[in-house]
C-alpha atoms as a PDB file:
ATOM      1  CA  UNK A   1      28.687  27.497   9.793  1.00  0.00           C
ATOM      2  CA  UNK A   2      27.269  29.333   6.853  1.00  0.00           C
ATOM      3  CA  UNK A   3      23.582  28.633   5.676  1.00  0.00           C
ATOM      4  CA  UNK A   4      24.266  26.341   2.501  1.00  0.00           C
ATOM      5  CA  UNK A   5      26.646  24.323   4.799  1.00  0.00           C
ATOM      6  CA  UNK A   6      25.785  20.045   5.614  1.00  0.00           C
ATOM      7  CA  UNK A   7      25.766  19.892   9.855  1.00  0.00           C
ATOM      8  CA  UNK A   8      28.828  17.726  10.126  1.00  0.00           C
ATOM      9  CA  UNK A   9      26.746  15.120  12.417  1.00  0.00           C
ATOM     10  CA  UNK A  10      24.389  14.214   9.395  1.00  0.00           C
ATOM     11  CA  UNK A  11      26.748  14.636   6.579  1.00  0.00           C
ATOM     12  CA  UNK A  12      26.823  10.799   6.340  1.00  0.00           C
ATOM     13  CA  UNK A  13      23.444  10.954   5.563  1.00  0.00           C
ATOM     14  CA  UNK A  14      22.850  13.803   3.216  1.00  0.00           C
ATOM     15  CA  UNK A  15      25.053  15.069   0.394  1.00  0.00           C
ATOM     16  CA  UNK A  16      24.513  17.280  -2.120  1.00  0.00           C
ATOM     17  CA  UNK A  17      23.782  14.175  -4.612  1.00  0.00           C
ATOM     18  CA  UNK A  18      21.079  13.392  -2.179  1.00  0.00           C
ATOM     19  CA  UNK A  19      22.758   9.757  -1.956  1.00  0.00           C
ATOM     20  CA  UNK A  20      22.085   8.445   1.664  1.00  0.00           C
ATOM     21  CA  UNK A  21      23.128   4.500   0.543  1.00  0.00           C
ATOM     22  CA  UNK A  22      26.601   3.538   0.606  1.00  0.00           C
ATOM     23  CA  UNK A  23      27.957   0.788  -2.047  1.00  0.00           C
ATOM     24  CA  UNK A  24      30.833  -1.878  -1.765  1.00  0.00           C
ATOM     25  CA  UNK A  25      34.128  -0.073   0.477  1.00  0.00           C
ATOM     26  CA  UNK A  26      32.078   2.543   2.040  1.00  0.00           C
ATOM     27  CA  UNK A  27      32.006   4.419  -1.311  1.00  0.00           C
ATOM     28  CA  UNK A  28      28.787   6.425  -2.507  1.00  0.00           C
ATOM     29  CA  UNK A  29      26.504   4.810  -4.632  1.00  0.00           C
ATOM     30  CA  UNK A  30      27.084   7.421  -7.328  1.00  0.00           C
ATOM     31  CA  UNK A  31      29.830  10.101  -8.131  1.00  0.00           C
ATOM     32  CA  UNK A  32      29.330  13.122  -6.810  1.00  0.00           C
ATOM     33  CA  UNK A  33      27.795  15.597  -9.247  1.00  0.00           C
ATOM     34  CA  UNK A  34      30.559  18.968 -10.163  1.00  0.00           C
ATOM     35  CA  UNK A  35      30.094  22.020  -8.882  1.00  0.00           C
ATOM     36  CA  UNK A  36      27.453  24.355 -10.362  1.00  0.00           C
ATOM     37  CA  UNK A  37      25.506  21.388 -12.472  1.00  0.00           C
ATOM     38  CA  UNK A  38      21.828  20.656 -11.848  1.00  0.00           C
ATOM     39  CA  UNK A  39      22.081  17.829 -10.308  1.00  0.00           C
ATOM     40  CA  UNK A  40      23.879  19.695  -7.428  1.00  0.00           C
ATOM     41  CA  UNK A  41      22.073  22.737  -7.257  1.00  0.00           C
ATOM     42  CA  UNK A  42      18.711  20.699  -6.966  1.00  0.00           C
ATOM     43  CA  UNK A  43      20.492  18.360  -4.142  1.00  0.00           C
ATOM     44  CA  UNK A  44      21.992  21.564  -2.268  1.00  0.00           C
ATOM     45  CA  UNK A  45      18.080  22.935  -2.526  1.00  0.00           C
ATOM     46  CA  UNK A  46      16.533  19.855  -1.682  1.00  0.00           C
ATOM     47  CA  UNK A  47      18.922  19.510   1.531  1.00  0.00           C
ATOM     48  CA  UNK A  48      18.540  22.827   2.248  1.00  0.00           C
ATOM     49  CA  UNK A  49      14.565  22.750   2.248  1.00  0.00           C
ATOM     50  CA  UNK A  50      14.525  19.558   4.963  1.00  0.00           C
ATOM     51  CA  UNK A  51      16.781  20.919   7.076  1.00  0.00           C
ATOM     52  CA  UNK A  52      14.404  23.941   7.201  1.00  0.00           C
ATOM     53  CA  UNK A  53      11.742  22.193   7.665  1.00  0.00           C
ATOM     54  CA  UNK A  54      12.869  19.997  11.010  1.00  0.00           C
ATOM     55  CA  UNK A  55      10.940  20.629  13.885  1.00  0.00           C
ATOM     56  CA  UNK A  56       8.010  21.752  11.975  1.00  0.00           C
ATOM     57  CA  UNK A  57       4.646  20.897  12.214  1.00  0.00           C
ATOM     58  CA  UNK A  58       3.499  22.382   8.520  1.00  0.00           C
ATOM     59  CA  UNK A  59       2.160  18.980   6.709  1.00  0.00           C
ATOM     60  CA  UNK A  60       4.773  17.454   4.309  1.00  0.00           C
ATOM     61  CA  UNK A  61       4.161  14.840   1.270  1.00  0.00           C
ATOM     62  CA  UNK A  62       3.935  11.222   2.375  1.00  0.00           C
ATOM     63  CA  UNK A  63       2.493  12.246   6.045  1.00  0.00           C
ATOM     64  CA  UNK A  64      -1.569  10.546   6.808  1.00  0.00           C
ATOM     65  CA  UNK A  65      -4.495  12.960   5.505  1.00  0.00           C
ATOM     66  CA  UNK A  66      -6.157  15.227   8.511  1.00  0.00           C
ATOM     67  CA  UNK A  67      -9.152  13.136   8.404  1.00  0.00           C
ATOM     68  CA  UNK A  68      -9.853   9.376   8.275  1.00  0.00           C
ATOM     69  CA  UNK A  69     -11.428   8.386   5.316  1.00  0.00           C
ATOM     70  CA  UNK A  70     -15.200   7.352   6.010  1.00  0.00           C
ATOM     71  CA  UNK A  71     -15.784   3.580   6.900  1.00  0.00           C
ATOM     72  CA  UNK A  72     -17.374   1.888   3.438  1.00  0.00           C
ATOM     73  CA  UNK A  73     -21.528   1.362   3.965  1.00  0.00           C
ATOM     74  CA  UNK A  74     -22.943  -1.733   4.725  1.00  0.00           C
ATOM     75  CA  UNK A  75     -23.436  -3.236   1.369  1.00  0.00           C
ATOM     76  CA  UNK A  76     -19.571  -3.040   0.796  1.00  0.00           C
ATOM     77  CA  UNK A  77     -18.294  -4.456   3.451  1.00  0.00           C
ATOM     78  CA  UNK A  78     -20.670  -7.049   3.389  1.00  0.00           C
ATOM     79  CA  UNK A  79     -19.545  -7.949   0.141  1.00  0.00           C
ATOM     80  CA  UNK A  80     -15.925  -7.570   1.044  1.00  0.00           C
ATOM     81  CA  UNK A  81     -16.553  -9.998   3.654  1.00  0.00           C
ATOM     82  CA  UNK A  82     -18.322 -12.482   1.775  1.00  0.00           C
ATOM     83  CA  UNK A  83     -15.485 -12.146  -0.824  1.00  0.00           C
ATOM     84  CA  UNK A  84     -12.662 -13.257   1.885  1.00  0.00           C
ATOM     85  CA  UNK A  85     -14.697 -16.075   2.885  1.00  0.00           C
ATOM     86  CA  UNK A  86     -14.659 -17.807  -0.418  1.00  0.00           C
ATOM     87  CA  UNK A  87     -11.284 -16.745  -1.518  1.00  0.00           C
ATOM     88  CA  UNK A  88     -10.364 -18.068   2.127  1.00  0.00           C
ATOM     89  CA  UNK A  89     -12.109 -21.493   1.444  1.00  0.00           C
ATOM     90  CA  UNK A  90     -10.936 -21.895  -2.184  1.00  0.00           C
ATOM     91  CA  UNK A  91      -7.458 -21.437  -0.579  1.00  0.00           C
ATOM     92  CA  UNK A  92      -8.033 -23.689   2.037  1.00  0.00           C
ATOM     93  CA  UNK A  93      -9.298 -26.426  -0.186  1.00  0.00           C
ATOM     94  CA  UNK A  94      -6.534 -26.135  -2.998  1.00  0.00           C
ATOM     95  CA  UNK A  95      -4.209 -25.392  -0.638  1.00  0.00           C
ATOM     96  CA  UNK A  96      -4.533 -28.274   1.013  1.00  0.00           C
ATOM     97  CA  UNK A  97      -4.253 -30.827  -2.295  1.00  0.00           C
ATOM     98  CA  UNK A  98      -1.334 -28.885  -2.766  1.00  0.00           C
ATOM     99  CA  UNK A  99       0.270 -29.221   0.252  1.00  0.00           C
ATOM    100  CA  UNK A 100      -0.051 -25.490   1.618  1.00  0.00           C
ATOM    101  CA  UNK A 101      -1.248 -24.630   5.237  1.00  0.00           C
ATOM    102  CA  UNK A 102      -4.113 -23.398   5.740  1.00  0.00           C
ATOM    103  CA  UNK A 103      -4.776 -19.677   5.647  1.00  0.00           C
ATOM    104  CA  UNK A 104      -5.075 -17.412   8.929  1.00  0.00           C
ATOM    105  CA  UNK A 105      -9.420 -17.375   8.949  1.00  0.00           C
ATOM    106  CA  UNK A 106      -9.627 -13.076   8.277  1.00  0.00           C
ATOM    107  CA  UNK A 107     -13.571 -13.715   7.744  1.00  0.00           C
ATOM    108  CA  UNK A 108     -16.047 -13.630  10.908  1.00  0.00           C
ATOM    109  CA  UNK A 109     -17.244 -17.200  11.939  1.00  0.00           C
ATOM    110  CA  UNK A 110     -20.748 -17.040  10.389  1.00  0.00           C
ATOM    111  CA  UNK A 111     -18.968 -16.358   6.572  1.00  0.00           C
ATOM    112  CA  UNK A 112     -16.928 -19.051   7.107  1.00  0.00           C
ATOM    113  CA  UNK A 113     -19.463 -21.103   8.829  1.00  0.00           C
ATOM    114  CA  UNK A 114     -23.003 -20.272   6.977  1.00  0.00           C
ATOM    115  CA  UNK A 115     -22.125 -18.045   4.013  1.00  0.00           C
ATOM    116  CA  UNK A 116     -19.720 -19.885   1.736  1.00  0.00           C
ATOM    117  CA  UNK A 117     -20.197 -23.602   2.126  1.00  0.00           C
ATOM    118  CA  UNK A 118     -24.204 -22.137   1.356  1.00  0.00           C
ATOM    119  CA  UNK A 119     -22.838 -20.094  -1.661  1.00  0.00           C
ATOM    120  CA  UNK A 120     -21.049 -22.954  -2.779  1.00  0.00           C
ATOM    121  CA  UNK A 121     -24.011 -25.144  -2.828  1.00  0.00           C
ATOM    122  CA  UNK A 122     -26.212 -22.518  -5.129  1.00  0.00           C
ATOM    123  CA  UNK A 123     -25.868 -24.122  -9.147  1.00  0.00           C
ATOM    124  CA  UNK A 124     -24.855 -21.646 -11.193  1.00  0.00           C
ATOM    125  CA  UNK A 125     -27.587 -19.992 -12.893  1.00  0.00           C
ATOM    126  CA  UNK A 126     -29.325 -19.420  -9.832  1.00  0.00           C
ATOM    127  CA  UNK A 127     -25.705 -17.387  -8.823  1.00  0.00           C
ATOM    128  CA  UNK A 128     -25.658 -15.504 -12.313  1.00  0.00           C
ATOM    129  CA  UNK A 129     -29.241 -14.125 -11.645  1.00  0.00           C
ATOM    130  CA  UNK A 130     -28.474 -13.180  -8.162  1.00  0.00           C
ATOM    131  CA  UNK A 131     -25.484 -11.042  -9.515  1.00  0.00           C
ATOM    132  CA  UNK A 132     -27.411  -9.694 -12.326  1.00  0.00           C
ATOM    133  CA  UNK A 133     -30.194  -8.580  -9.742  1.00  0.00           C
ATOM    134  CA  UNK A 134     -27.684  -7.090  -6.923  1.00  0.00           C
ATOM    135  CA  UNK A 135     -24.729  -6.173  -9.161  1.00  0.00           C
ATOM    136  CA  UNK A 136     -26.472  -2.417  -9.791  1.00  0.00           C
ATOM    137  CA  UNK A 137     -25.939  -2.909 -13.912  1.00  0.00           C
ATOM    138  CA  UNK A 138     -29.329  -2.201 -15.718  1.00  0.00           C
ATOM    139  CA  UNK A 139     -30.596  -2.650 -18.858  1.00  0.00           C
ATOM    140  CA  UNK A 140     -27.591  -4.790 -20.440  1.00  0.00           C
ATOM    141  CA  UNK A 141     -28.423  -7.092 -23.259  1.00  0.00           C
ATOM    142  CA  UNK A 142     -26.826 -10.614 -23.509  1.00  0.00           C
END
């Protein structure tokens, strides 16, 4: 078999349009591109670099990074949580007028519990100056 050749066991799978999906009958999904175009020189290349590459460990696109990336601090996942409380509560309320089953509960018992139906009972203004004080924006004039 020479070195630009398709294995005959995966030539089903690769082509040198790099077409893997089959239409209607079996057929490819596109034409086959002629002989010495682009489009087939970049296929042939492209089929040629996988099959180099099986059975290698050297890091490819599209595979996870080395390292995890670092857990978020405490602030931000407490918001997060918060956050999926009420959005879980506003779902389960409207949800429920509507007809819609209730949501799988994704926040810990004590949002779900303590946090939003106490959110929900702060009036407004008293909300808009806790965001203004914890949001992290200074010095903005209304």
């Amino acid at each position: 078999m020479a070195e630009h050749e398709i294995p005959e066991r995966v030539r089903e799978y690769f082509g040198h349009d790099k077409v893997a999906l089959f239409g209607a009958g079996g057929l490819p999904a596109a034409p086959p591109a002629p002989p010495g175009s682009p489009a087939r020189r970049q296929g042939e290349e492209a089929l040629r670099d996988a099959l180099s590459k099986v059975g290698s460990t050297e890091p490819r696109p599209g595979m996870r990074p080395a390292a995890t990336p670092p857990r978020p601090r405490l602030p931000r996942r407490m918001r997060a949580a918060g956050e999926r409380a009420l959005m879980e509560r506003s779902m389960r309320e409207l949800g429920g007028r509507l007809g819609f089953r209730p949501p799988h509960p994704g926040a810990g018992w004590f949002w779900r519990s303590v946090f939003a139906p106490a959110y929900r009972a702060i009036p407004w203004p008293v909300k808009r100056r806790m965001v203004a004080i914890t949001s992290g924006v200074r010095r903005w004039r209304t």
